[in-house]
N, C-alpha and C. Protein backbone atom coordinates (compact mmCIF):
# COMPACT_ATOMS: atom_id res chain seq x y z
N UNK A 1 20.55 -1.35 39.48
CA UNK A 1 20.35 0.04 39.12
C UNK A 1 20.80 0.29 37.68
N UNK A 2 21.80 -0.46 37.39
CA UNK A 2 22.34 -0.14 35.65
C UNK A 2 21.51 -0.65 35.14
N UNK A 3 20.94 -1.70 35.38
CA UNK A 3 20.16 -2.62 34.41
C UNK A 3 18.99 -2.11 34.30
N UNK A 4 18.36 -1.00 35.41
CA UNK A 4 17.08 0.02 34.68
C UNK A 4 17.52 0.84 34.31
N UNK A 5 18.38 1.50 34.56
CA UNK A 5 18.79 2.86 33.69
C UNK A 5 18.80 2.41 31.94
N UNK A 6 19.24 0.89 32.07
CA UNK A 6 19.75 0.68 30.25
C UNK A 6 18.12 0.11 29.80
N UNK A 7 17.43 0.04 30.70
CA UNK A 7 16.00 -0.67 30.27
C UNK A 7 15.69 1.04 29.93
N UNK A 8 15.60 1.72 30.66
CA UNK A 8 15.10 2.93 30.90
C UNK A 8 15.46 3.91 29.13
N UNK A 9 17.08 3.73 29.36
CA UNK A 9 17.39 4.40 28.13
C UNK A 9 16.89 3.81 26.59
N UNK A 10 16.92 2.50 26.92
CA UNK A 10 16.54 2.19 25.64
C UNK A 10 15.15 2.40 25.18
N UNK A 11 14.34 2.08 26.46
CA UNK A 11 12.61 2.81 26.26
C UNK A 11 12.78 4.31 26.07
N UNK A 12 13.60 5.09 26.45
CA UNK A 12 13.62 5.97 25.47
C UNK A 12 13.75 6.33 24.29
N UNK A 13 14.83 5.44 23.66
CA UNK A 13 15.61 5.08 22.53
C UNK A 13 14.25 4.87 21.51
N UNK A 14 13.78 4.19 21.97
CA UNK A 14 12.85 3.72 21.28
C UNK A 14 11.20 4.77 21.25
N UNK A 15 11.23 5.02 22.16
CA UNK A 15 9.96 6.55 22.08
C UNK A 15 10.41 7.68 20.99
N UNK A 16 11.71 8.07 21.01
CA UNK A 16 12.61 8.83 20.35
C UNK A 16 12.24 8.69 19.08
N UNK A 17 12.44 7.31 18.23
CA UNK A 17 12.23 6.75 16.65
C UNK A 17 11.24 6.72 16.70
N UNK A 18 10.38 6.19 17.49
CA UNK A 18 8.86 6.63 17.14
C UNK A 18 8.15 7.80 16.98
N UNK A 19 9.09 8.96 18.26
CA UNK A 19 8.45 10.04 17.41
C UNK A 19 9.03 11.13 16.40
N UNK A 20 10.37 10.30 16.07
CA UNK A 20 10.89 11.05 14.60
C UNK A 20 10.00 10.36 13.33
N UNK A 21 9.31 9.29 13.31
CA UNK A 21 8.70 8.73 12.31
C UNK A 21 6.73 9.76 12.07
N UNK A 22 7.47 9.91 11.07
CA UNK A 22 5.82 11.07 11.15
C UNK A 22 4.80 10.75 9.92
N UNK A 23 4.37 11.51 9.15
CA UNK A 23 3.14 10.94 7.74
C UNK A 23 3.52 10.95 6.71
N UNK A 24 5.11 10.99 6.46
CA UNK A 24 5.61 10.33 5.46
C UNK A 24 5.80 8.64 5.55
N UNK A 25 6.37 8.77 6.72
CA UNK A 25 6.97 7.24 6.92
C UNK A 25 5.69 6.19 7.34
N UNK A 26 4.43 6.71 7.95
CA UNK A 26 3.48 6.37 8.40
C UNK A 26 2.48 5.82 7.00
N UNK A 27 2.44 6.30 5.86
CA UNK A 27 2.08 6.11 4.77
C UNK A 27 2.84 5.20 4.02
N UNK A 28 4.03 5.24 3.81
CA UNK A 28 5.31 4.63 3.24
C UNK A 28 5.15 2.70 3.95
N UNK A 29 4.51 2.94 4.77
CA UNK A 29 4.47 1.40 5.13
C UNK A 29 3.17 1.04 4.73
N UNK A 30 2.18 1.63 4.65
CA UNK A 30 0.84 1.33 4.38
C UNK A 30 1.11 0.58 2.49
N UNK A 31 2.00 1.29 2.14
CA UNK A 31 2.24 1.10 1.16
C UNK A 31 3.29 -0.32 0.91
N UNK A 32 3.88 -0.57 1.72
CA UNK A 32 4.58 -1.78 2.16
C UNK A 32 4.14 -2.66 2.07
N UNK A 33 2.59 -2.76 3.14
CA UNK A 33 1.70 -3.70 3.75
C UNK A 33 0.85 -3.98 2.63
N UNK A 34 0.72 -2.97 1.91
CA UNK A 34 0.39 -3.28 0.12
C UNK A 34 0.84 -4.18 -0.36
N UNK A 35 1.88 -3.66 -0.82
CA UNK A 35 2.84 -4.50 -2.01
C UNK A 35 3.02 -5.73 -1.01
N UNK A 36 3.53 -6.29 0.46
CA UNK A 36 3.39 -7.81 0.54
C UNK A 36 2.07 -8.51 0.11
N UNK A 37 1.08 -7.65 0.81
CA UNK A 37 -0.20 -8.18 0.62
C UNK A 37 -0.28 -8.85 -1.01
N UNK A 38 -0.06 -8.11 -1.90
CA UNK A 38 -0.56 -8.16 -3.21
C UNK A 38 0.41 -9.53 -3.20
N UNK A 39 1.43 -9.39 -3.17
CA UNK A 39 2.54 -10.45 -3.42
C UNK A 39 2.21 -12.17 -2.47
N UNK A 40 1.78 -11.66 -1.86
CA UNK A 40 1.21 -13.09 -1.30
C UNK A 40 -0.18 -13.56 -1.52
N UNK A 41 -1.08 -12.66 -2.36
CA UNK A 41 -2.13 -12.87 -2.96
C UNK A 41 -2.83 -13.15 -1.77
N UNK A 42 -3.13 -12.02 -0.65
CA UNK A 42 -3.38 -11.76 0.46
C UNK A 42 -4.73 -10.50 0.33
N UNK A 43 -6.34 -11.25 -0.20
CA UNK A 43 -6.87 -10.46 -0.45
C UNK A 43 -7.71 -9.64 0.89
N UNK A 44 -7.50 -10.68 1.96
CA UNK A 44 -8.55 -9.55 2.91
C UNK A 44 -7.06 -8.83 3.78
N UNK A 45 -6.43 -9.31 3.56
CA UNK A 45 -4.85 -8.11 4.18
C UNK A 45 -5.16 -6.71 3.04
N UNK A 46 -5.33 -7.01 2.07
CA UNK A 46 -5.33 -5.59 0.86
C UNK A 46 -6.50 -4.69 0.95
N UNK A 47 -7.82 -5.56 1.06
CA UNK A 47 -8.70 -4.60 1.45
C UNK A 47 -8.84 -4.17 2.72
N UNK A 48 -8.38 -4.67 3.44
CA UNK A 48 -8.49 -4.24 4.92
C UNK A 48 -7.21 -2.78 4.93
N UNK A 49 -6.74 -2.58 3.60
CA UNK A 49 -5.99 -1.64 3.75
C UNK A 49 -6.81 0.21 3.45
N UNK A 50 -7.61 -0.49 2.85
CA UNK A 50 -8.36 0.71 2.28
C UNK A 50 -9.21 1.43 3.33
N UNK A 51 -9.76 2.21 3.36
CA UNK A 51 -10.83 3.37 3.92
C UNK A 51 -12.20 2.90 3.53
N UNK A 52 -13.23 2.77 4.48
CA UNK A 52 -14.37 2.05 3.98
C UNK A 52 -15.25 3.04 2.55
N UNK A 53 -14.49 4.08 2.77
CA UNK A 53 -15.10 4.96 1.44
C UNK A 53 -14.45 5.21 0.70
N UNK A 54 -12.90 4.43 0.31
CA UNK A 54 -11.61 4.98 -0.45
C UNK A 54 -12.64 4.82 -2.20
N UNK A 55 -11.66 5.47 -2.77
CA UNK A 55 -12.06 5.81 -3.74
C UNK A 55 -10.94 4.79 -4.75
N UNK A 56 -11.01 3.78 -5.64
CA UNK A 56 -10.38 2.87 -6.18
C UNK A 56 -10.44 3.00 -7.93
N UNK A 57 -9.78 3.03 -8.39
CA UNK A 57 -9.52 2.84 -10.05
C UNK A 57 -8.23 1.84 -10.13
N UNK A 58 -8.44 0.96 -10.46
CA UNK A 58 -7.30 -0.24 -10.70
C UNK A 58 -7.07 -0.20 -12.29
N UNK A 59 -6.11 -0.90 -12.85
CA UNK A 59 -5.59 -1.08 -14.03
C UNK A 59 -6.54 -1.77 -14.71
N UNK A 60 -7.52 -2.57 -14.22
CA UNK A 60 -8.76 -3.25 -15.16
C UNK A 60 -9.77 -2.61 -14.80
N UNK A 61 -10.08 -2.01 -13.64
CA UNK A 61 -11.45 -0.99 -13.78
C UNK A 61 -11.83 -0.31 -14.76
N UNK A 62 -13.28 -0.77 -14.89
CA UNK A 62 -14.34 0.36 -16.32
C UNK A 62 -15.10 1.25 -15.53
N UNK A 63 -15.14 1.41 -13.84
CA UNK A 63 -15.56 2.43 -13.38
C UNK A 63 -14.70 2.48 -12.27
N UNK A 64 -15.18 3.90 -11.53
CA UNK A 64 -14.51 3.97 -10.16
C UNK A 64 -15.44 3.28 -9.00
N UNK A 65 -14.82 2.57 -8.37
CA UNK A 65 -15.02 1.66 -6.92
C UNK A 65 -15.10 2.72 -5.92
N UNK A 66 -16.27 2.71 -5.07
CA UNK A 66 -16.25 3.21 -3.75
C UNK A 66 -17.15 2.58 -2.76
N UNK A 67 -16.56 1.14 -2.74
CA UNK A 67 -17.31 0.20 -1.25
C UNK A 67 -16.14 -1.04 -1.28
N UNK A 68 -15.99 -1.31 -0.19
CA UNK A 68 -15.30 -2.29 -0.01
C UNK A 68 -15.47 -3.44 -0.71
N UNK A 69 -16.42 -3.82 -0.81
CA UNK A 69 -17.13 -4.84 -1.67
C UNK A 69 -16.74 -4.96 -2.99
N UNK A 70 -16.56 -3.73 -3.66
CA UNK A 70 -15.94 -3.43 -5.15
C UNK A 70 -14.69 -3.89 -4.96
N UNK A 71 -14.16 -3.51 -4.45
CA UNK A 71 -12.56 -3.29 -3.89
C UNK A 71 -11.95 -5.16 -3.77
N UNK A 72 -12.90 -5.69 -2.95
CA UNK A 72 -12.63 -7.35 -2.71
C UNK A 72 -12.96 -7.94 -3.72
N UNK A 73 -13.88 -7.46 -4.53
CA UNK A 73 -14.41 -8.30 -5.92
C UNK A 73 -12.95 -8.60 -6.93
N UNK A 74 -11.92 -6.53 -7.13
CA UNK A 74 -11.23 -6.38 -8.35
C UNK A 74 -10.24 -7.48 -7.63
N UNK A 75 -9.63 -7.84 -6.36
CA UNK A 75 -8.52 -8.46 -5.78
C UNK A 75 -8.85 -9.64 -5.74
N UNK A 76 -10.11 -10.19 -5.72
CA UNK A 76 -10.47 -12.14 -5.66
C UNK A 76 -10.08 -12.00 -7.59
N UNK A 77 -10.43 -10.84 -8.07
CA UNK A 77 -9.96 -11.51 -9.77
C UNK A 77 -8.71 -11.49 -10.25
N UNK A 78 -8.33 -10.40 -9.60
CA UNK A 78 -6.95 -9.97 -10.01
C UNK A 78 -5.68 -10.93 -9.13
N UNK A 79 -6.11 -10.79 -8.09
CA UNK A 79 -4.49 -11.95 -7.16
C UNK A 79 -5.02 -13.57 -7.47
N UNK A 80 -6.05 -13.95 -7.38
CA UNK A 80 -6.68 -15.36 -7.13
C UNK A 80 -6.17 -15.54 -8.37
N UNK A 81 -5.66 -15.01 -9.64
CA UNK A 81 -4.94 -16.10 -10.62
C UNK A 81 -3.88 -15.05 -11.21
N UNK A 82 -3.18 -15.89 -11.90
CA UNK A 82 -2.20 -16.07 -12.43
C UNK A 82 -0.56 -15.87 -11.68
N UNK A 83 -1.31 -16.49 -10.27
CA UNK A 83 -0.75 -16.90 -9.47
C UNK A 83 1.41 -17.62 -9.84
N UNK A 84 1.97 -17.00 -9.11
CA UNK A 84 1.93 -16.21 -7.88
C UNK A 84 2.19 -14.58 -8.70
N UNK A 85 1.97 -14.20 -7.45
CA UNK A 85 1.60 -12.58 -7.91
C UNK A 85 3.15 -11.74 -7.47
N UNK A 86 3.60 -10.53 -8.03
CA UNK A 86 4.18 -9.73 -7.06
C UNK A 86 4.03 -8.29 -7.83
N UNK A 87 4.34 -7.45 -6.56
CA UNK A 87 4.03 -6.04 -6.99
C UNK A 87 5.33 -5.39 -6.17
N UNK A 88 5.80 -4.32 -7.20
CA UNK A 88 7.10 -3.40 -6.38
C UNK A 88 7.05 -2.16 -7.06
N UNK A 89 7.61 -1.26 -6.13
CA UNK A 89 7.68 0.41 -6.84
C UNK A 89 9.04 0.51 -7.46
N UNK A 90 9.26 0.59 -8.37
CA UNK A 90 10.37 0.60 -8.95
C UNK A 90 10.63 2.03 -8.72
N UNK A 91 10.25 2.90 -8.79
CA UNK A 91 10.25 4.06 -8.36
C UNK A 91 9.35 5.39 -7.32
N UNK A 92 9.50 6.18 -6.79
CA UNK A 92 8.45 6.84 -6.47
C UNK A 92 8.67 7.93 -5.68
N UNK A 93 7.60 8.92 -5.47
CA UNK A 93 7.77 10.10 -4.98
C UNK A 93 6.46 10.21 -3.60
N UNK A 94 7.04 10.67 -2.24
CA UNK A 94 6.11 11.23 -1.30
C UNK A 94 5.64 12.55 -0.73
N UNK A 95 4.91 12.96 -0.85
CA UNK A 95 4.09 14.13 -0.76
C UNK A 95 3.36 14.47 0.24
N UNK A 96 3.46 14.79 1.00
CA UNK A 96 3.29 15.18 3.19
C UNK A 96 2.28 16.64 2.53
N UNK A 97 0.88 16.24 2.37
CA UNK A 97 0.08 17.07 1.79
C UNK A 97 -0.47 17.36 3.31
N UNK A 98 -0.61 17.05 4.63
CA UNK A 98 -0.99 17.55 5.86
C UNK A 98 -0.79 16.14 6.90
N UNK A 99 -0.85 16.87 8.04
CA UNK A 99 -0.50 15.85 9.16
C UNK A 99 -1.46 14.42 9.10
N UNK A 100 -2.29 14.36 7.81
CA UNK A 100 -3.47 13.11 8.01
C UNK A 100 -3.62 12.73 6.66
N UNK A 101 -2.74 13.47 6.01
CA UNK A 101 -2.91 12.76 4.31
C UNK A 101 -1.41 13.00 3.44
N UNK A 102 -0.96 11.94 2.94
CA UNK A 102 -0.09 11.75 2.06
C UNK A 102 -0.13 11.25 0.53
N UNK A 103 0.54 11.73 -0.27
CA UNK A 103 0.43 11.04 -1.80
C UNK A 103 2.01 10.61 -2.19
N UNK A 104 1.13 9.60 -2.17
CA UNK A 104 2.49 8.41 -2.73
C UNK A 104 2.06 8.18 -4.47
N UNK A 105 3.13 8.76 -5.15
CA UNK A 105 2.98 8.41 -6.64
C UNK A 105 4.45 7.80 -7.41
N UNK A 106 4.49 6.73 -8.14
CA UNK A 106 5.31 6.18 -8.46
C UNK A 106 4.94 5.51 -9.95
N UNK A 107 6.07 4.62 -10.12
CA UNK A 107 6.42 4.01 -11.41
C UNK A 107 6.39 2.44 -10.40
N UNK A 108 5.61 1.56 -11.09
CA UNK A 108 5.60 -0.26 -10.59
C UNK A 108 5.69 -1.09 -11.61
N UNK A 109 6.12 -2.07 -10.80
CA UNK A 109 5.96 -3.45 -11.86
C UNK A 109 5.46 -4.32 -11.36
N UNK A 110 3.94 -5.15 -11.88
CA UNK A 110 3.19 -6.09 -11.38
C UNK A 110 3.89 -7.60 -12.23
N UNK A 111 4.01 -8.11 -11.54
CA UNK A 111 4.19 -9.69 -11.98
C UNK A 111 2.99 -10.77 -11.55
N UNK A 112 3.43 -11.60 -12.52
CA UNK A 112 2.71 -13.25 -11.84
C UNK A 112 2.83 -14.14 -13.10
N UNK A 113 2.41 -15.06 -13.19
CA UNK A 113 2.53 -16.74 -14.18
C UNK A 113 1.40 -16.57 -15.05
N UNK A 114 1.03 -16.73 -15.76
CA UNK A 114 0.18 -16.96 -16.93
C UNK A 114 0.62 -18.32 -18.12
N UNK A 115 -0.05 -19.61 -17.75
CA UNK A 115 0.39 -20.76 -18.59
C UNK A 115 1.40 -21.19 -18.08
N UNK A 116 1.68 -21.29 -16.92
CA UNK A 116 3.07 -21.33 -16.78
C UNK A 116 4.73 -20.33 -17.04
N UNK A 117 3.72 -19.16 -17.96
CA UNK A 117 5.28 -18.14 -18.54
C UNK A 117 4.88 -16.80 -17.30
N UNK A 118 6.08 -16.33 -17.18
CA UNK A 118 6.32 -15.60 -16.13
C UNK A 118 5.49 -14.12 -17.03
N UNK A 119 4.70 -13.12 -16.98
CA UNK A 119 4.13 -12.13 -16.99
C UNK A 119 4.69 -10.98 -16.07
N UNK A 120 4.66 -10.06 -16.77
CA UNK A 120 4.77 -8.54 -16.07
C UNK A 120 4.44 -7.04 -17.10
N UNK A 121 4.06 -6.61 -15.67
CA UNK A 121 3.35 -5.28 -16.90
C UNK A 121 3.88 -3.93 -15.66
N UNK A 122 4.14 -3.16 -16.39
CA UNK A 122 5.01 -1.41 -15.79
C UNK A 122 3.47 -0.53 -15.93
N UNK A 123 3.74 -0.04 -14.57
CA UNK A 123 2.20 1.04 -14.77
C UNK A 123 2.67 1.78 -14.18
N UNK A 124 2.14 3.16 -13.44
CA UNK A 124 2.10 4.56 -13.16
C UNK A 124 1.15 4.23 -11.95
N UNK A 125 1.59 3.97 -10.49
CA UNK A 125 0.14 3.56 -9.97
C UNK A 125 0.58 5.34 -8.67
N UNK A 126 -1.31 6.05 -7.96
CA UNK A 126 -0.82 6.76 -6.97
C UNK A 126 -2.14 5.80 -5.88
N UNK A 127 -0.95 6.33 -4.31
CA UNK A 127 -1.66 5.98 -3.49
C UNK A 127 -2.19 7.30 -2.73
N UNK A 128 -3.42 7.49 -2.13
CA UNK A 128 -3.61 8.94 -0.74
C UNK A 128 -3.59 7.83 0.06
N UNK A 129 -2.93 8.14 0.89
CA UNK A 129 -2.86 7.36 2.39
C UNK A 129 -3.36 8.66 3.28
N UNK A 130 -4.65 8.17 3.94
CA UNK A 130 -4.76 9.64 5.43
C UNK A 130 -5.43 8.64 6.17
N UNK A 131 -5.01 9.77 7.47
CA UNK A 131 -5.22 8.78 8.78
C UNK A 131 -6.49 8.66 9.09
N UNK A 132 -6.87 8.04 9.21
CA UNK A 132 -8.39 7.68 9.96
C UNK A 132 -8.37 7.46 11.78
N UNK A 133 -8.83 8.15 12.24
CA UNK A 133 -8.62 7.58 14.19
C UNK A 133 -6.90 7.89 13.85
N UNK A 134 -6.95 6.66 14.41
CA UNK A 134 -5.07 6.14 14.51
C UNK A 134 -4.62 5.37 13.47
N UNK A 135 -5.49 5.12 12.76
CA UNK A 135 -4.82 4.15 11.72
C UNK A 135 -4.75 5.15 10.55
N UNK A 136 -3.56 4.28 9.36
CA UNK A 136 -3.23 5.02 8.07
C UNK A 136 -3.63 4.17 7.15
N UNK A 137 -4.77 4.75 6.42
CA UNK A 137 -5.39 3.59 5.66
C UNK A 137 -5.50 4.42 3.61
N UNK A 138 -5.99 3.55 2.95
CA UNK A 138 -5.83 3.89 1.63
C UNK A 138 -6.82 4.86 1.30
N UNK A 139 -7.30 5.80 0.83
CA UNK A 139 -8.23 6.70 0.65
C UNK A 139 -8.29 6.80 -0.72
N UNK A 140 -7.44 7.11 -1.62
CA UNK A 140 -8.08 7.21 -3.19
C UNK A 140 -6.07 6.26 -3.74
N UNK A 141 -6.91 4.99 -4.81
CA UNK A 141 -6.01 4.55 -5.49
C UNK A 141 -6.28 4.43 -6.93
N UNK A 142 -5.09 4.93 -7.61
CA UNK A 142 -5.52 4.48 -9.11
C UNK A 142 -3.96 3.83 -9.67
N UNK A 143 -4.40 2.98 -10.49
CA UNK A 143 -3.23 2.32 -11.22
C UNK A 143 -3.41 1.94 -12.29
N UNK A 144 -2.71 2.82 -13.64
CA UNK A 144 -2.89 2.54 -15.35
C UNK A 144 -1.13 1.71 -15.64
N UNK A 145 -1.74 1.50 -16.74
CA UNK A 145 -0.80 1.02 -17.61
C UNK A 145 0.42 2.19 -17.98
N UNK A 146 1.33 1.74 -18.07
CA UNK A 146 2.54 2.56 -19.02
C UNK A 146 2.03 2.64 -19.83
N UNK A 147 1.92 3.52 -21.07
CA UNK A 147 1.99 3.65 -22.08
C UNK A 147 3.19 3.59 -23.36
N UNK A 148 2.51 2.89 -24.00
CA UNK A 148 3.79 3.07 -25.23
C UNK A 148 4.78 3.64 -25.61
C-alpha cells in the first residue's frame, strides 16, 4: 500500500511540473534542440525543427526562405563545413506573445574550425516558436551579424 501511494505521489509529482511548464518553457527547449542540433552538425534534427511554412533569414541569406527545402539547402552549407560547429545564446529575452506563439530574441555566438583555426562570429539571432497540433516548432527565424 505505501509503495502505491509513493508511485501514486510521485505520478503526481510529476503531472504537477508538467503542468507548471507552459509556452515559455515549451519554446525555450525548441530552442535547446536548436542549438544541440546546430552543434552536432545535425542537419535533418534542425530542419525538422521548423514549421513546413516557417519563414527563415539566416546570416548568409540573400533572400527569405519559405520551404523546407531552402531551409536544408542553408544547413547542408552552413554545418557540413567548417566543422565542428557550435552555437549558444550568450544572452536572451522571452516573450509569451499567446498560448501558441513565443519570441525568443537574443545575443549568440556561432563557432567552428576554418583551416584548422578555431572561428567565431557574435550575431543578434530571433526565434517565433508557435505550436502547431502539439508540437512547438520554428515559425519565423532570422540571424545577422553584430555589427561594428
Amino acid at each position: 500500500m505505501l509503495r502505491t501511494i509513493s508511485i501514486l505521489g510521485a505520478l503526481s509529482l510529476s503531472l504537477v511540473s508538467a503542468a507548471i511548464a507552459g509556452p515559455k518553457e515549451d519554446a525555450l527547449q525548441v530552442v535547446d534542440r536548436w542549438a544541440k542540433a546546430f552543434s552536432d552538425s545535425d542537419v535533418d534534427s534542425i530542419v525538422k525543427l521548423y514549421a513546413p511554412d516557417a519563414l527563415f533569414l539566416g546570416t548568409g541569406s540573400k533572400t527569405v526562405v519559405s520551404n523546407p527545402e531552402g531551409i536544408r539547402k542553408y544547413f547542408e552549407q552552413a554545418l557540413l563545413s567548417n566543422r565542428p560547429r557550435g552555437a549558444k545564446l550568450d544572452s536572451s529575452s522571452a516573450m509569451v506573445v499567446s498560448d501558441a506563439a513565443v519570441v525568443v530574441t537574443g545575443l549568440d555566438t556561432v563557432t567552428g574550425v576554418r583551416d584548422g583555426n578555431p572561428i567565431s562570429a557574435n550575431g543578434r539571432v530571433t526565434f517565433v516558436i508557435g505550436r502547431r497540433g502539439s508540437d512547438w516548432l520554428i515559425v519565423h527565424f532570422h540571424r545577422s551579424a553584430m555589427p561594428n
